[in-house]
C-alpha atoms as a PDB file:
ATOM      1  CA  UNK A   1     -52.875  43.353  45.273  1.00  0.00           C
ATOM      2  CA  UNK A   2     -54.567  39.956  44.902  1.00  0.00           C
ATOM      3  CA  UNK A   3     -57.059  38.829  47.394  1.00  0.00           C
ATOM      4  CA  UNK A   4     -55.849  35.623  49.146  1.00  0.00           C
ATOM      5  CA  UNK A   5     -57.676  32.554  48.120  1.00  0.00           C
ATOM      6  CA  UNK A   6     -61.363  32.203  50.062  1.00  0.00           C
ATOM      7  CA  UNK A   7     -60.027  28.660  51.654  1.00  0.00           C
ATOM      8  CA  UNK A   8     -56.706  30.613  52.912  1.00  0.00           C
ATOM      9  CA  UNK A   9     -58.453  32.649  55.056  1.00  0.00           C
ATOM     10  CA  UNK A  10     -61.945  31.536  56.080  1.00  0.00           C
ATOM     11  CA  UNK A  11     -61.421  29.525  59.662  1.00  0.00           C
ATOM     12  CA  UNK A  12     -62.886  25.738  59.469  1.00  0.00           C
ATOM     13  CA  UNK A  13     -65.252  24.871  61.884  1.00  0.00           C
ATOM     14  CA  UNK A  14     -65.109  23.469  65.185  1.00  0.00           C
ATOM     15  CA  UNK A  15     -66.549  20.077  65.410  1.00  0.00           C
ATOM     16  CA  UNK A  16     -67.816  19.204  68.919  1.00  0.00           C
ATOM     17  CA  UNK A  17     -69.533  15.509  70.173  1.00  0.00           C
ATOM     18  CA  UNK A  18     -71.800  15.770  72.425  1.00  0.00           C
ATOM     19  CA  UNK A  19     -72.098  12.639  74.695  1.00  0.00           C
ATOM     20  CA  UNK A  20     -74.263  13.489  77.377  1.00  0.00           C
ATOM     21  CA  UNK A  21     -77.492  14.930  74.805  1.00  0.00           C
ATOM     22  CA  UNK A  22     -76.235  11.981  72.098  1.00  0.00           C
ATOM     23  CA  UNK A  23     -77.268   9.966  74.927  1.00  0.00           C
ATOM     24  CA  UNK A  24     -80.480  11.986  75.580  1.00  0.00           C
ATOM     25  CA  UNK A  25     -81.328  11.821  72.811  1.00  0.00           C
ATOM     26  CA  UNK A  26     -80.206   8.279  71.238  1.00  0.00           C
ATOM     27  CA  UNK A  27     -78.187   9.506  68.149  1.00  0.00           C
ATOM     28  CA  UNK A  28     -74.819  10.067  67.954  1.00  0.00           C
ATOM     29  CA  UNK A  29     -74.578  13.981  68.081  1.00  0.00           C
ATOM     30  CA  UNK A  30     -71.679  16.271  66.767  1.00  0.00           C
ATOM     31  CA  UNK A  31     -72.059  20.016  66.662  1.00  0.00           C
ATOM     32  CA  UNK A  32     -70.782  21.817  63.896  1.00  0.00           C
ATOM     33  CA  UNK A  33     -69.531  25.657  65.261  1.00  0.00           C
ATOM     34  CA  UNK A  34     -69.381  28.252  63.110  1.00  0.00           C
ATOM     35  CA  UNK A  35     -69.104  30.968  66.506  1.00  0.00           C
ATOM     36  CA  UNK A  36     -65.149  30.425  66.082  1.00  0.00           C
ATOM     37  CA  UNK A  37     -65.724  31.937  62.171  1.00  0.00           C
ATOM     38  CA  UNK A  38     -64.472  35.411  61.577  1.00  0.00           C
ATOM     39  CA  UNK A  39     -67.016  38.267  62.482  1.00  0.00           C
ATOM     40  CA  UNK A  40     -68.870  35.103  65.136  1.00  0.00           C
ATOM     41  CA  UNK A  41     -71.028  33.316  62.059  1.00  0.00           C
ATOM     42  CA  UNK A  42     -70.756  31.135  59.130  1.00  0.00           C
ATOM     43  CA  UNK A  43     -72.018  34.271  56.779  1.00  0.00           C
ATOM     44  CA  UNK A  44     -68.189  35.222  56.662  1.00  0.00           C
ATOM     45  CA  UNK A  45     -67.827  32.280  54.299  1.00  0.00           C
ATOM     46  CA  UNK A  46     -70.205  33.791  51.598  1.00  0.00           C
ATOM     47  CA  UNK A  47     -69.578  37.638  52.069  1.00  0.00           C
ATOM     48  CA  UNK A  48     -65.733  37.130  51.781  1.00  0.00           C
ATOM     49  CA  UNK A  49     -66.500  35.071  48.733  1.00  0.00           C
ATOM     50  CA  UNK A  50     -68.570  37.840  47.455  1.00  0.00           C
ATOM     51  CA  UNK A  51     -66.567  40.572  48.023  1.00  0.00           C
ATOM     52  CA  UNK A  52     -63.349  39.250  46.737  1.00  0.00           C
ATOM     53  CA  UNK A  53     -64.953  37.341  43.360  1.00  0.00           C
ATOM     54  CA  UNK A  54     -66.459  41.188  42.493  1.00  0.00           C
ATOM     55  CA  UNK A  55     -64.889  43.741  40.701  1.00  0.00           C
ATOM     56  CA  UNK A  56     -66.871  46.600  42.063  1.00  0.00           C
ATOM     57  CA  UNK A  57     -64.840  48.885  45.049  1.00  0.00           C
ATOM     58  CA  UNK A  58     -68.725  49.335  46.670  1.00  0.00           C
ATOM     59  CA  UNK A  59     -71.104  46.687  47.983  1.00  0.00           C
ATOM     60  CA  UNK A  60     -74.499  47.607  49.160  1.00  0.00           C
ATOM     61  CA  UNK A  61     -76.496  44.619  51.226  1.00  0.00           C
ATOM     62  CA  UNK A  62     -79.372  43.834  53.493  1.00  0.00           C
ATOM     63  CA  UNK A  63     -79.035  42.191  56.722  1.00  0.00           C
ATOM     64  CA  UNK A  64     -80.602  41.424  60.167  1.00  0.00           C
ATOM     65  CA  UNK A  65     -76.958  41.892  60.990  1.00  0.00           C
ATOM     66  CA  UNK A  66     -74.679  38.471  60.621  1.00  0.00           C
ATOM     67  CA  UNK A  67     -74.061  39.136  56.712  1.00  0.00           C
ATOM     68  CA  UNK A  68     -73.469  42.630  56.950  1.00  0.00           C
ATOM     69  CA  UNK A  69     -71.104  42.301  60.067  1.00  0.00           C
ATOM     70  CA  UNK A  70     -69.138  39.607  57.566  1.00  0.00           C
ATOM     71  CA  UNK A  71     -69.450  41.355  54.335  1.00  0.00           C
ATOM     72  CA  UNK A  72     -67.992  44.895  56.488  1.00  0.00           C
ATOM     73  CA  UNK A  73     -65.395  43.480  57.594  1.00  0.00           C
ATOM     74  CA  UNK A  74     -64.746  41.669  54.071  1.00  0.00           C
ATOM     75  CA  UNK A  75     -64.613  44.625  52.128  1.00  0.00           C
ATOM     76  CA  UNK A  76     -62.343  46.042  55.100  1.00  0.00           C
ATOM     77  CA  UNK A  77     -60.015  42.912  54.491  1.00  0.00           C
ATOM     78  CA  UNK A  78     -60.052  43.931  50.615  1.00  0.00           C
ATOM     79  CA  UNK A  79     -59.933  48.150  50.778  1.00  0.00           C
ATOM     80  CA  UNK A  80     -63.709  48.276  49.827  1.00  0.00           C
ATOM     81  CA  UNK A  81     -66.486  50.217  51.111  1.00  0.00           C
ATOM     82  CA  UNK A  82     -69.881  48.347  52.438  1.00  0.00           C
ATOM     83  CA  UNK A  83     -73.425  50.028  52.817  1.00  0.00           C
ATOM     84  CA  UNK A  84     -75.852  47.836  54.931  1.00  0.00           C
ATOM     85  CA  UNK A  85     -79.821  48.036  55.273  1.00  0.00           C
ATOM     86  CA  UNK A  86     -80.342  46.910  58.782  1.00  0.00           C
ATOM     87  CA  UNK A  87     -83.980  46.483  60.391  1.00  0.00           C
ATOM     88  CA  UNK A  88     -84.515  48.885  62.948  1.00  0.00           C
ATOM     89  CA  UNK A  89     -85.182  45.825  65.142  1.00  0.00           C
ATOM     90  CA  UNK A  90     -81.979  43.824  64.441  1.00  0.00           C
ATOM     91  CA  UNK A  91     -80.151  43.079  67.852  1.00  0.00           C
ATOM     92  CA  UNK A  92     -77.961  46.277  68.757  1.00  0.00           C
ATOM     93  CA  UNK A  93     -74.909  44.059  69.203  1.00  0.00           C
ATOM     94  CA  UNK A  94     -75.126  43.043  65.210  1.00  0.00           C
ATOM     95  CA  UNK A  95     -75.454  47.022  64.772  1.00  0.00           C
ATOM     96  CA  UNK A  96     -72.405  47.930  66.400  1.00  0.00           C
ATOM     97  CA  UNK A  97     -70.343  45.540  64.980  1.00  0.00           C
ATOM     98  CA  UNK A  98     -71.295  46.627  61.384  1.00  0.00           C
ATOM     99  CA  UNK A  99     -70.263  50.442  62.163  1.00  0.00           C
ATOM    100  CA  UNK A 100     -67.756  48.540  64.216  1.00  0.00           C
ATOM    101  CA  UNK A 101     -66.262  46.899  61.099  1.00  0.00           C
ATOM    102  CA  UNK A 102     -65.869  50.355  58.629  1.00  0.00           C
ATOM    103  CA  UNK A 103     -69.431  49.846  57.345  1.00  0.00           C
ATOM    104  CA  UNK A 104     -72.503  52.341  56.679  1.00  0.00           C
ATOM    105  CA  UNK A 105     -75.378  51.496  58.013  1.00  0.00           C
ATOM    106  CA  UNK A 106     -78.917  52.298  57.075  1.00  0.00           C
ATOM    107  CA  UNK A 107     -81.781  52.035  59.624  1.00  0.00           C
ATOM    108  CA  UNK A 108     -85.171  50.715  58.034  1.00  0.00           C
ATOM    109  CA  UNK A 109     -88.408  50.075  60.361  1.00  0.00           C
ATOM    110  CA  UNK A 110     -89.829  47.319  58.223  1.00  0.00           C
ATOM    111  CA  UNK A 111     -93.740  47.406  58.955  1.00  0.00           C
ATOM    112  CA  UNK A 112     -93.267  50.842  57.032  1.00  0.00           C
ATOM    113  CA  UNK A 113     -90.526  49.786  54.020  1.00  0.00           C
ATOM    114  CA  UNK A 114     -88.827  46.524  53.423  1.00  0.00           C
ATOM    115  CA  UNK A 115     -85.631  45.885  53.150  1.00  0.00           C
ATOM    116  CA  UNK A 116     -85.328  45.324  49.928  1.00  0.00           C
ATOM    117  CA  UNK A 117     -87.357  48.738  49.239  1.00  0.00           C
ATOM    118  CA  UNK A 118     -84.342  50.272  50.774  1.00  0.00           C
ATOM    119  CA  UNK A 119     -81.843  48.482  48.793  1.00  0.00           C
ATOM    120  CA  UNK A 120     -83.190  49.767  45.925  1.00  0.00           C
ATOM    121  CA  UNK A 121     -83.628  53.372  46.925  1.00  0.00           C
ATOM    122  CA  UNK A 122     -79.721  53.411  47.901  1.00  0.00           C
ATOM    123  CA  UNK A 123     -78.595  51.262  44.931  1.00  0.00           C
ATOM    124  CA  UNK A 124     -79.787  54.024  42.149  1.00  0.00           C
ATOM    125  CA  UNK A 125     -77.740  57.008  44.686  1.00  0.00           C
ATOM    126  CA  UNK A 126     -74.816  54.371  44.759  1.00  0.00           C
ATOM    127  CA  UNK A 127     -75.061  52.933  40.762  1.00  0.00           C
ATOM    128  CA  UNK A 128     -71.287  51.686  40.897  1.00  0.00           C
ATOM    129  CA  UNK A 129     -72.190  48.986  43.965  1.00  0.00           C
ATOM    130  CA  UNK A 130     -72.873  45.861  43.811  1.00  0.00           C
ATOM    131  CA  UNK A 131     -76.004  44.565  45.063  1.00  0.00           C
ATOM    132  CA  UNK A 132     -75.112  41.522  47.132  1.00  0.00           C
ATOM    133  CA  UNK A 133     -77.825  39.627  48.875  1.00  0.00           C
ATOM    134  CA  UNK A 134     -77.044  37.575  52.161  1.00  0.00           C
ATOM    135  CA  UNK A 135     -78.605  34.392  50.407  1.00  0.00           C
ATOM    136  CA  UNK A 136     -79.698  34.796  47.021  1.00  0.00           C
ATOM    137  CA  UNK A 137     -76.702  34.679  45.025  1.00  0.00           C
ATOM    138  CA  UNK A 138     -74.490  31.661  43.470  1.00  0.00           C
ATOM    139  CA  UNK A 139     -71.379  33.303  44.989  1.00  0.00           C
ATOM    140  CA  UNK A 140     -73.080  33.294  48.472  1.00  0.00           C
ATOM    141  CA  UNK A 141     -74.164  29.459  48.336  1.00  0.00           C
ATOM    142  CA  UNK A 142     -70.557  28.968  46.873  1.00  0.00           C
ATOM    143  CA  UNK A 143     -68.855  30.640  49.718  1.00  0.00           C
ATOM    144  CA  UNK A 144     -70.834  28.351  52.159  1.00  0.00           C
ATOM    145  CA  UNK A 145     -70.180  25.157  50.398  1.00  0.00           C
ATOM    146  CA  UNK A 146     -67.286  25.358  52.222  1.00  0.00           C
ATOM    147  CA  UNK A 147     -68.597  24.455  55.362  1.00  0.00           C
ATOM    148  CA  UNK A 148     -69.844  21.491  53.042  1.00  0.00           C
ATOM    149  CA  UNK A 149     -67.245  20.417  51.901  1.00  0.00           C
ATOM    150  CA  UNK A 150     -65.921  20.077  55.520  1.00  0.00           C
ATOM    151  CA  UNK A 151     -68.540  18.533  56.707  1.00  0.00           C
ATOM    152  CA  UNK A 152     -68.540  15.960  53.806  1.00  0.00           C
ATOM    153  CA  UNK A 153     -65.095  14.662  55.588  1.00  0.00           C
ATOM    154  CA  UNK A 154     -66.800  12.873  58.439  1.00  0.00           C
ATOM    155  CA  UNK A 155     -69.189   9.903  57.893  1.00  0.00           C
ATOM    156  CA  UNK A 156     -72.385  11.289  58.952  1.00  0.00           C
ATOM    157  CA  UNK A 157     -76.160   9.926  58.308  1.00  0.00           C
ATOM    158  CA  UNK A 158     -77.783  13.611  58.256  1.00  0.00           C
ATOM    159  CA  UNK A 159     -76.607  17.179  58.863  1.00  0.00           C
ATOM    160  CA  UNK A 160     -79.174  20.024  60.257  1.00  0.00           C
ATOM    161  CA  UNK A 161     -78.671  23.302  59.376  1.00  0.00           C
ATOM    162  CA  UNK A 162     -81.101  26.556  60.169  1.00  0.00           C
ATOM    163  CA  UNK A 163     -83.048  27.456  57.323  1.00  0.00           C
ATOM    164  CA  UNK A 164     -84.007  31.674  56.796  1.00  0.00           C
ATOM    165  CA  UNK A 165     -83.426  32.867  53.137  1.00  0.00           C
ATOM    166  CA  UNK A 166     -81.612  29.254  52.344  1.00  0.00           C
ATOM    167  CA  UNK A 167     -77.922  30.460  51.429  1.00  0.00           C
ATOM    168  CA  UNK A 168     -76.705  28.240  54.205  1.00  0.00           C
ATOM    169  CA  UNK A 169     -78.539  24.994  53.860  1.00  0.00           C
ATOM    170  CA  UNK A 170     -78.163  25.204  49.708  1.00  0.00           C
ATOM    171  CA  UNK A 171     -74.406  25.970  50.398  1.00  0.00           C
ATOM    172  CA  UNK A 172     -74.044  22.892  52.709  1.00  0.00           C
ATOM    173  CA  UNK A 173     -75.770  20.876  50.512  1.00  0.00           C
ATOM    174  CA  UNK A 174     -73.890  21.537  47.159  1.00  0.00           C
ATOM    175  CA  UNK A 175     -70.673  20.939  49.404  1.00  0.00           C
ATOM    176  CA  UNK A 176     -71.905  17.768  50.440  1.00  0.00           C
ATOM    177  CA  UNK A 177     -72.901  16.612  47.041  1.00  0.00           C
ATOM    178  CA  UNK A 178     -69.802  17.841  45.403  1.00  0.00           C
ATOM    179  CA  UNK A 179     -67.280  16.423  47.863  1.00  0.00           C
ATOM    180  CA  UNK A 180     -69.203  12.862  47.039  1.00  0.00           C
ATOM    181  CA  UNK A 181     -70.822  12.861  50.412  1.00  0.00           C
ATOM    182  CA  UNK A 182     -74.826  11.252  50.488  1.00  0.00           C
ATOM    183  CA  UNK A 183     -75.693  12.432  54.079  1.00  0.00           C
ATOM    184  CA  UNK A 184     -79.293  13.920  54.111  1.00  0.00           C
ATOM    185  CA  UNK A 185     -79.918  17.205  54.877  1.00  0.00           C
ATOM    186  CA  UNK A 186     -82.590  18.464  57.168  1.00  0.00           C
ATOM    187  CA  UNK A 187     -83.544  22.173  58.067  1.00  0.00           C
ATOM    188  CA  UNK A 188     -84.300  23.850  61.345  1.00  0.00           C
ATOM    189  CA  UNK A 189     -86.779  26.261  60.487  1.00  0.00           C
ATOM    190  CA  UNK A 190     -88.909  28.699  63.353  1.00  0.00           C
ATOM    191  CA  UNK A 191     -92.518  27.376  62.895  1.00  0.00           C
ATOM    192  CA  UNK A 192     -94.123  31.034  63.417  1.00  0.00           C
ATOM    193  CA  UNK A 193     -90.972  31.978  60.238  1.00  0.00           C
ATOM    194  CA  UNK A 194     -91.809  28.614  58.213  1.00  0.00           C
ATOM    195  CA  UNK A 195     -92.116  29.940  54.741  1.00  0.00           C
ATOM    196  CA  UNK A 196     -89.809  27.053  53.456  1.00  0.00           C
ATOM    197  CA  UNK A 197     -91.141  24.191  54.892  1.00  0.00           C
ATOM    198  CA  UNK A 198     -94.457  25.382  53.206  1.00  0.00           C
ATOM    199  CA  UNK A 199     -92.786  26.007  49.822  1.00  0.00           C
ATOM    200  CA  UNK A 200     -91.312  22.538  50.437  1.00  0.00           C
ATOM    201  CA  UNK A 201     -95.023  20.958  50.621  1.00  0.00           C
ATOM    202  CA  UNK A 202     -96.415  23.452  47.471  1.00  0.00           C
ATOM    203  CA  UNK A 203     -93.657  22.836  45.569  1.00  0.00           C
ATOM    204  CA  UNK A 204     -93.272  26.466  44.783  1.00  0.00           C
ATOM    205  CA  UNK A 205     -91.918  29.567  47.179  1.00  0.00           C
ATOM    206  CA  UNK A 206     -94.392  30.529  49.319  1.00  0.00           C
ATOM    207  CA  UNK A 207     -93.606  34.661  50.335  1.00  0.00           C
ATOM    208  CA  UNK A 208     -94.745  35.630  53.717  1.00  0.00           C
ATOM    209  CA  UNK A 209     -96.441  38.921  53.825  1.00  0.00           C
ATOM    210  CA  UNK A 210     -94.083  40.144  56.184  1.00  0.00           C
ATOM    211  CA  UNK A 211     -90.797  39.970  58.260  1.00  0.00           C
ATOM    212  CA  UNK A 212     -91.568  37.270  60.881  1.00  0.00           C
ATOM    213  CA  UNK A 213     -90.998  38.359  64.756  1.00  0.00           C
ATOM    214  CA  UNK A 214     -89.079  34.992  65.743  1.00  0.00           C
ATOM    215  CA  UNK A 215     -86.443  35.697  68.523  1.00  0.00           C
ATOM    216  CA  UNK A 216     -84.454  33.496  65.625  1.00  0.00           C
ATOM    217  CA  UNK A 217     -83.272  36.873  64.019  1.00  0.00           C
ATOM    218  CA  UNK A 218     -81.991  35.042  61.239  1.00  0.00           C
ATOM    219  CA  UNK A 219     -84.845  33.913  60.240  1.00  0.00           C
ATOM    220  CA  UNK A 220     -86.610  36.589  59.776  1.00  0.00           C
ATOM    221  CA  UNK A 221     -86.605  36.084  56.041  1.00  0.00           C
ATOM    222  CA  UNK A 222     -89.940  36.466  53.944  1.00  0.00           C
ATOM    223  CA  UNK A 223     -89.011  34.075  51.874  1.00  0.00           C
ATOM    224  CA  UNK A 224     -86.258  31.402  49.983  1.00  0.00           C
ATOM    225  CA  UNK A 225     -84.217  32.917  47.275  1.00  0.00           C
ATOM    226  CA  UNK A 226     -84.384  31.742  43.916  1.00  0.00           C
ATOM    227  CA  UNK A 227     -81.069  30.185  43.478  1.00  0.00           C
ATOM    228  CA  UNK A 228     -81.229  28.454  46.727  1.00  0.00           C
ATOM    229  CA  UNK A 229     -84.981  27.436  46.175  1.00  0.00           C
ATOM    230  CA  UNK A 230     -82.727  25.568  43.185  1.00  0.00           C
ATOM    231  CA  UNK A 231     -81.088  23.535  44.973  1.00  0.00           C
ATOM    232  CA  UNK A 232     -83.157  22.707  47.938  1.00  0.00           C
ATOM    233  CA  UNK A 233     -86.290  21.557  46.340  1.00  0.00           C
ATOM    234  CA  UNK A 234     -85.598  18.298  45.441  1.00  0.00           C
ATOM    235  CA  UNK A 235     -82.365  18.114  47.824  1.00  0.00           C
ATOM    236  CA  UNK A 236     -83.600  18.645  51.356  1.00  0.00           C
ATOM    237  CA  UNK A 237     -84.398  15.288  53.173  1.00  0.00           C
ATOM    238  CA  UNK A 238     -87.248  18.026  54.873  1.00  0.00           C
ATOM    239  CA  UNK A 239     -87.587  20.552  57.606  1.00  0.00           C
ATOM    240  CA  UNK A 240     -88.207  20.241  61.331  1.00  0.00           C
ATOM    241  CA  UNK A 241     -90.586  22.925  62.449  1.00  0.00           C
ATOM    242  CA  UNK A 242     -89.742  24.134  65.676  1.00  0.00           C
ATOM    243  CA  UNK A 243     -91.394  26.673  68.226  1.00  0.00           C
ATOM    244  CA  UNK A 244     -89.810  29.753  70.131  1.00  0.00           C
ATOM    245  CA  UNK A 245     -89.976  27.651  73.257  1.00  0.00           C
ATOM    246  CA  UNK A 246     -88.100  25.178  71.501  1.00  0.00           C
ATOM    247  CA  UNK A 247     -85.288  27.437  70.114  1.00  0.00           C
ATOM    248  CA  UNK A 248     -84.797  28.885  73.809  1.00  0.00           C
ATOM    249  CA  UNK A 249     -84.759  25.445  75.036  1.00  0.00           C
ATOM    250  CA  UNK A 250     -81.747  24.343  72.840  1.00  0.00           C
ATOM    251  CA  UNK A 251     -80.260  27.627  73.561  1.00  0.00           C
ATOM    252  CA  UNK A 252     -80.522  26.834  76.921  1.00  0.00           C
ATOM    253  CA  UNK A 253     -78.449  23.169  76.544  1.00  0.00           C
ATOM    254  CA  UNK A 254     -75.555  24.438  73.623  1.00  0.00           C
ATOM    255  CA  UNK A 255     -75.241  26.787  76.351  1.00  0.00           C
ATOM    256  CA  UNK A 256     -75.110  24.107  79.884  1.00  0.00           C
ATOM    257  CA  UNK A 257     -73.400  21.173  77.779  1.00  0.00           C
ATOM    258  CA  UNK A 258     -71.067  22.524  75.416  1.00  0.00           C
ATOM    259  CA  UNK A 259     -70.731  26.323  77.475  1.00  0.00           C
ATOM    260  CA  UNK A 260     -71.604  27.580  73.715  1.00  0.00           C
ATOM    261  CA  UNK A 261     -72.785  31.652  74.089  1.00  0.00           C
ATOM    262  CA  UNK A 262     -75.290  30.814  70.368  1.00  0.00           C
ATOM    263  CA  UNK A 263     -77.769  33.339  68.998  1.00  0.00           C
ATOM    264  CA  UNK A 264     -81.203  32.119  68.538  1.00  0.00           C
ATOM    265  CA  UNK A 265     -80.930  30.900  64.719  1.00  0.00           C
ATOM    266  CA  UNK A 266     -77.818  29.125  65.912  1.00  0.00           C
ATOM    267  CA  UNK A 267     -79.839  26.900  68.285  1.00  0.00           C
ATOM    268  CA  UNK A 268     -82.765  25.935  65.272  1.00  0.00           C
ATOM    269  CA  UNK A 269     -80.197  22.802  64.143  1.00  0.00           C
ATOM    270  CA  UNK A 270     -79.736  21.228  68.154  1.00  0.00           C
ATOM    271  CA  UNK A 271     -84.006  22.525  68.588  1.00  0.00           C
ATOM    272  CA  UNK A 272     -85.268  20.255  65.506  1.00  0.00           C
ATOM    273  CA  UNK A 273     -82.981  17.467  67.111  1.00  0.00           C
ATOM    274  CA  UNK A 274     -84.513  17.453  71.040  1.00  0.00           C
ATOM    275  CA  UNK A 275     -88.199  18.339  69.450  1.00  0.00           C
ATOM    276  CA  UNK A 276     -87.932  15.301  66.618  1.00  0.00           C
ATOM    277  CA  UNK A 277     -85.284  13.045  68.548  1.00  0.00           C
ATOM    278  CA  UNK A 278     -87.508   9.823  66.750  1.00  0.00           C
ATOM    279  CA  UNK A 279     -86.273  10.961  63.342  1.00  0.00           C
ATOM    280  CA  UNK A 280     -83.121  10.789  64.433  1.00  0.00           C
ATOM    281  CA  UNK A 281     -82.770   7.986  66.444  1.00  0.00           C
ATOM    282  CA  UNK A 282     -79.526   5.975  65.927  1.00  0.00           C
ATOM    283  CA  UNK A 283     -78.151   7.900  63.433  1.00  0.00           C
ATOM    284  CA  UNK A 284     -74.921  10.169  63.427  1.00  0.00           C
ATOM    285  CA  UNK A 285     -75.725  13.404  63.230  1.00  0.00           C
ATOM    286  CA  UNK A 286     -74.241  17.035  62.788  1.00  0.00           C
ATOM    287  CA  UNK A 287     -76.084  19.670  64.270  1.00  0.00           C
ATOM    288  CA  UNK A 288     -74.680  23.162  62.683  1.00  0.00           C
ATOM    289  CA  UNK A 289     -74.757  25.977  65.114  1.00  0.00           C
ATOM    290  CA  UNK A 290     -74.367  29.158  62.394  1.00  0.00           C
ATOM    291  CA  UNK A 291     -73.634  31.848  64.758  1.00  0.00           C
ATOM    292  CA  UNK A 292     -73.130  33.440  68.199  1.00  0.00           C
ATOM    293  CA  UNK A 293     -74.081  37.581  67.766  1.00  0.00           C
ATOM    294  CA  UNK A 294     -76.766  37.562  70.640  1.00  0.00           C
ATOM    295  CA  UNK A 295     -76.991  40.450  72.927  1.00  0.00           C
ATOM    296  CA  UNK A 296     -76.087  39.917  76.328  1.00  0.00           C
ATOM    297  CA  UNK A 297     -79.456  40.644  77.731  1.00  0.00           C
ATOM    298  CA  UNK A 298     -81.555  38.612  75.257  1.00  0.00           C
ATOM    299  CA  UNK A 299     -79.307  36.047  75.922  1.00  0.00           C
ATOM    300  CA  UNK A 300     -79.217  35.852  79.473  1.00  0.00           C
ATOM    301  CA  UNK A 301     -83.294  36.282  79.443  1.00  0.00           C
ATOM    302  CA  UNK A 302     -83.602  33.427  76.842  1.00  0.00           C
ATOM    303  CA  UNK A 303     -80.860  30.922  78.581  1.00  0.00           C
ATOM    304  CA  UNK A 304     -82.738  31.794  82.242  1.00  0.00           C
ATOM    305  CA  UNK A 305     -83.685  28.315  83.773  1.00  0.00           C
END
């Protein structure tokens, strides 16, 4: 059977304006949603992308848990099986929803093996898988140049997107570019996780030695891919470095002014906004909220007045 087409099934997102914190702040702010998206984050944009452009029936991936909850239930969509590598620290909500979704999953503590360690391990015992990563890939950035694309619609002066391995921000950007749109594009990036915004100022990745411990899960990446390194060195506008204070902060507001339930990494856009509101003063600008897998109790502790 043929897969349907990636734009026939991947949900657009759901633009909100936000008066009260466009006042606030004094730009004219829209929030870009990607909770509505199929598996609660934009990743299902590249992993169904991924899944459905490959002709192998086995996929084998890494993930803090967004990407492999999207590529499980991808390959469930298309009758393939999924292995994920999953931190054992990744939140227990992502966890279940992987098994949840048909997929393996494989437990790593990563102050004793990376990731990617593991990856490798299962990808010689699984040799007819493909090896997808969550960022590093031109079908990944392809998949989320969707949300581009979309965003290229609407007459905005800069978008802000969260920044971990880059697969989102390059993805945004090449839709932007190639739907003829010249907003800038900033990204929201944990300061104690801000490997990027340093490769951005050596003009060069910088790798960080290991897996950061921001509450932004997402970020937790040790460093920018390749491919979206790419794109995003001489496209970004910059990055706004933000703290964990910061990121709870704007989890606390998507949560009181637009009753938005976001993870951590999907509060890093509206957090580089309220910490930097000078940079944007006066502008319009989209805010992209990427996901909303949080586990009830981290939530409620973070979003706690």
């Amino acid at each position: 059977m043929t897969p349907p087409l990636h734009s026939e099934i991947v949900r657009p997102t759901t633009l909100i304006r936000m008066p009260a914190l466009s006042q606030a702040l004094g730009c004219e702010l829209t929030l870009a949603s990607e909770l509505g998206q199929h598996t609660g984050s934009f990743k299902f944009r590249a992993a169904y992308r991924v899944a459905a452009a490959v002709p192998n029936r086995s996929v084998l991936t890494a993930s803090s848990g967004n990407f492999g909850q999207a590529m499980a239930y991808a390959c469930r969509l298309l009758g393939k099986t999924c292995i994920v590598v999953m931190p054992t620290t990744s939140a227990r909500v992502k966890i279940e929803a992987v098994c949840g979704h048909g997929a393996q999953v494989e437990l790593v503590d990563t102050q004793l093996k990376s990731r990617a360690e593991r990856v490798r391990e299962l990808a010689a015992e699984h040799p007819e898988a493909y090896v997808a990563s969550a960022y590093d890939d031109p079908l990944v950035i392809d998949g989320n140049a969707s949300l581009g694309d979309e965003l290229s619609a609407i007459d905005f002066d800069a978008v802000i997107a969260p920044v971990g391995g880059g697969g989102l921000s390059a993805g945004i950007l090449t839709g932007l570019r190639r739907s003829g749109s010249r907003a800038e594009l900033w990204g929201a990036e944990p300061a104690i996780a801000n490997d990027a915004a340093q490769s951005l100022r050596a003009g060069k990745i910088v790798i960080n030695a290991q897996e950061p411990t921001t509450i932004a899960d997402g970020a937790r990446t040790v460093s920018l891919g390749r491919h979206n390194w790419e794109v995003l060195k001489d496209g970004l506008a910059g990055i706004v470095e933000v703290s964990e204070a910061q990121i709870a902060e704007a989890l606390r507001a998507l949560h009181q002014e637009a009753a938005l339930r976001a993870e951590p990494t999907g509060a890093l856009a509206l957090a580089a906004v309220m910490s930097e509101p000078e940079r944007f003063a006066g502008r319009r600008v989209c805010a992209v909220v990427s996901g909303g897998n949080v586990d009830p109790e981290v939530f409620e502790a973070l979003t706690r007045a």
